[in-house]
Every structure is written in C-alpha cells, then in structure tokens.
Protein backbone atom coordinates (compact mmCIF):
# COMPACT_ATOMS: atom_id res chain seq x y z
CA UNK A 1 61.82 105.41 110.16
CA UNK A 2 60.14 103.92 107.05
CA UNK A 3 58.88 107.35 106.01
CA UNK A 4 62.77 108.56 106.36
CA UNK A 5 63.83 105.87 104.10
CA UNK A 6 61.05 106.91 101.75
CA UNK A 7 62.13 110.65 101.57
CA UNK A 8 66.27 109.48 101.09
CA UNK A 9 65.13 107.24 98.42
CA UNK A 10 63.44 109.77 96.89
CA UNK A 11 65.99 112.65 97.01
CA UNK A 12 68.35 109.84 95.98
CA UNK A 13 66.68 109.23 92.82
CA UNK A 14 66.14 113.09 92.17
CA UNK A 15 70.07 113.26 92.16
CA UNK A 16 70.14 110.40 89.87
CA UNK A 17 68.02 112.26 87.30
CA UNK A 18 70.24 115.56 87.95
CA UNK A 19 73.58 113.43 87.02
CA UNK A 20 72.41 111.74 84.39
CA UNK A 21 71.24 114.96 83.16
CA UNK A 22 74.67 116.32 83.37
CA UNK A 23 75.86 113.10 81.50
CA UNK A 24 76.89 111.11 84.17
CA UNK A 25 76.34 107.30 83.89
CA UNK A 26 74.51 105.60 86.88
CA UNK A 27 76.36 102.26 87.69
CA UNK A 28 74.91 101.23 91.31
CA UNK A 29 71.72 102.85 93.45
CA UNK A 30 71.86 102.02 97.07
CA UNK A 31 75.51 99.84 96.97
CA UNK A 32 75.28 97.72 100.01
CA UNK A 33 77.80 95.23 101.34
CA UNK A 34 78.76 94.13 105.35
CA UNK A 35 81.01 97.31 105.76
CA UNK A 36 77.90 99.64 104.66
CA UNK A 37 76.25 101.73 101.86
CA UNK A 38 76.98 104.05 99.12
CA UNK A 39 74.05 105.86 97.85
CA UNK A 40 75.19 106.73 94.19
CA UNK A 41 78.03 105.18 92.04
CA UNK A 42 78.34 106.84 88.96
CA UNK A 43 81.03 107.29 86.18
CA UNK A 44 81.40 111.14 85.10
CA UNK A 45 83.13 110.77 82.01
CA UNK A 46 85.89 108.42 83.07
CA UNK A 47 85.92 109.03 86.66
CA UNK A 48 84.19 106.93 88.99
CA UNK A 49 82.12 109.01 91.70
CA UNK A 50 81.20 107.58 95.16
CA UNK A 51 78.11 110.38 95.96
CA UNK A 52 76.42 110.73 99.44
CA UNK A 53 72.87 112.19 99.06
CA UNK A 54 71.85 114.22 102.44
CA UNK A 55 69.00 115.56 102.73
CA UNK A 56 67.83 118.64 105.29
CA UNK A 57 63.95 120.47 105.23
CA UNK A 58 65.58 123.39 106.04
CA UNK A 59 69.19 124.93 107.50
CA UNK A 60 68.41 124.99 111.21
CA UNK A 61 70.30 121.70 111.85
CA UNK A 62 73.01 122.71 109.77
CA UNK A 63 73.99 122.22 106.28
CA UNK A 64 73.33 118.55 104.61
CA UNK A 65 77.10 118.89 103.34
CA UNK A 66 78.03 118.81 106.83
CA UNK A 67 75.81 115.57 108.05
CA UNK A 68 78.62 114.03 106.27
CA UNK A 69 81.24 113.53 109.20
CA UNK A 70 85.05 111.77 108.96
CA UNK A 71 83.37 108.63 110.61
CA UNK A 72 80.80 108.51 107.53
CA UNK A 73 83.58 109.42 104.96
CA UNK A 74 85.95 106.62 106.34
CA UNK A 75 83.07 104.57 105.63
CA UNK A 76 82.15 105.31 102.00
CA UNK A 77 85.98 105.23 101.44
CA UNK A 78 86.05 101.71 102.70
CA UNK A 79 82.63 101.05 100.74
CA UNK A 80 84.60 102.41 97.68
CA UNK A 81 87.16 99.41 98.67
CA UNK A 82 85.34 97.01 98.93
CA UNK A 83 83.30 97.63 95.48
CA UNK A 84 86.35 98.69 93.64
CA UNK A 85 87.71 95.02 94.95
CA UNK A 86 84.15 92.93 93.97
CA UNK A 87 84.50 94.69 90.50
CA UNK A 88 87.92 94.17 89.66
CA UNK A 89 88.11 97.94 89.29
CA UNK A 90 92.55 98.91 89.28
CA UNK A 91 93.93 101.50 91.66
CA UNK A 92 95.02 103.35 89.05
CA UNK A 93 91.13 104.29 88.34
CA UNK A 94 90.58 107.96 88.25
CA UNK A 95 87.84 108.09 91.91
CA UNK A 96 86.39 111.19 93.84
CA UNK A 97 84.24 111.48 96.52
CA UNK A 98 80.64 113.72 95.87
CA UNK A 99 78.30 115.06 98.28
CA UNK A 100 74.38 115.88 96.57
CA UNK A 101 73.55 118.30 99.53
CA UNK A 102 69.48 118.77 99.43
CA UNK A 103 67.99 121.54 101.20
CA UNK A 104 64.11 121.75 101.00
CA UNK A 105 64.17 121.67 96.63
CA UNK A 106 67.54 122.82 96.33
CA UNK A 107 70.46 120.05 95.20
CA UNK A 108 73.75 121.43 95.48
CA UNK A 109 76.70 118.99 94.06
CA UNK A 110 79.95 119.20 96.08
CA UNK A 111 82.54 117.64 93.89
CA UNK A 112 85.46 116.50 95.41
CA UNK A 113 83.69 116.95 99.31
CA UNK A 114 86.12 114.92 101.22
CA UNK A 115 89.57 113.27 100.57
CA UNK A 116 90.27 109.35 100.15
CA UNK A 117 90.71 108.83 103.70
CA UNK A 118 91.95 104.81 105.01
C-alpha cells in the first residue's frame, strides 16, 4: 500500500506542476478532514477547483475518469463543504469539480467531471 501512496503522491504533484503551468494557483495538496480527502484545491482564475487525481498504468481496468464513482463524488462534494465552511469561503463562490485522469504518462484534465451533488 505504501508504494500506492507513493505513485498517487507523485501523479498528484505532476498535476500540480501541469495547473500551475496553466496558471492555476495551488491553495491545498492532500486536504484532509474527518469526512475525507481532496487531492488538489486550486483557484483557476477566480474559480475554486476541487480536482481528483486517478491514476491507471494502462486502460484494461477502465478509464481513471471513471474510478471516480457518485459515492466518491458525494464525498469530495462534502469535502468541498466542509473546507469551504473552515475557510469562511461564501456560497456565492464560483466552484467546479475536476478530474486529472492519468493513464501511463498521459494527464488528461476533465473540467467540470461531475455535478455538485449533496
């Protein structure tokens, strides 16, 4: 398990690089709290991104877009929440929710991969 958590953190901080290349400001790594984990929170422009990084060697299990089930997006949204709460961030803040999906070297960014959902 420790050598997963190596290869996510690592893929995690290769999407970093990519948004920050794009512009993108990098506000939290890893965002933990008792209802779970976002991997990136970022501000693109004046949006504030929640992004998943999933990561797949190759496309025989599927696509790493799809790892990321309703169960999981329920989560992040309630992640979102909670962080949005902590930081005093208002409703009225422009959010999305972003999938990096990593396949072997590729990084494809979905933008706007799953609804708000409560």
């Amino acid at each position: 398990m420790g050598n997963r958590r190596k290869t996510g953190t690592e893929y995690e901080q290769k999407t970093a690089e990519y948004l920050e290349s794009l512009g993108w400001k990098i506000l939290e790594r890893n965002y933990r709290c008792r209802i779970g984990e976002i991997d990136l929170i970022a501000l693109d422009g004046r949006t504030l991104v929640f992004v998943e990084v999933k990561y797949r060697r190759s496309g025989a299990c599927g696509s790493p877009g799809e790892a990321v089930d309703v169960r999981k997006q329920h989560t992040i949204c309630r992640v979102a929440d909670y962080y949005r709460m902590v930081h005093g961030i208002p409703e009225t803040q422009s959010c999305r929710f972003d999938v990096a999906a990593v396949q072997g070297e590729r990084l494809e960014l979905l933008r706007n991969a799953f609804p708000y959902r409560q």
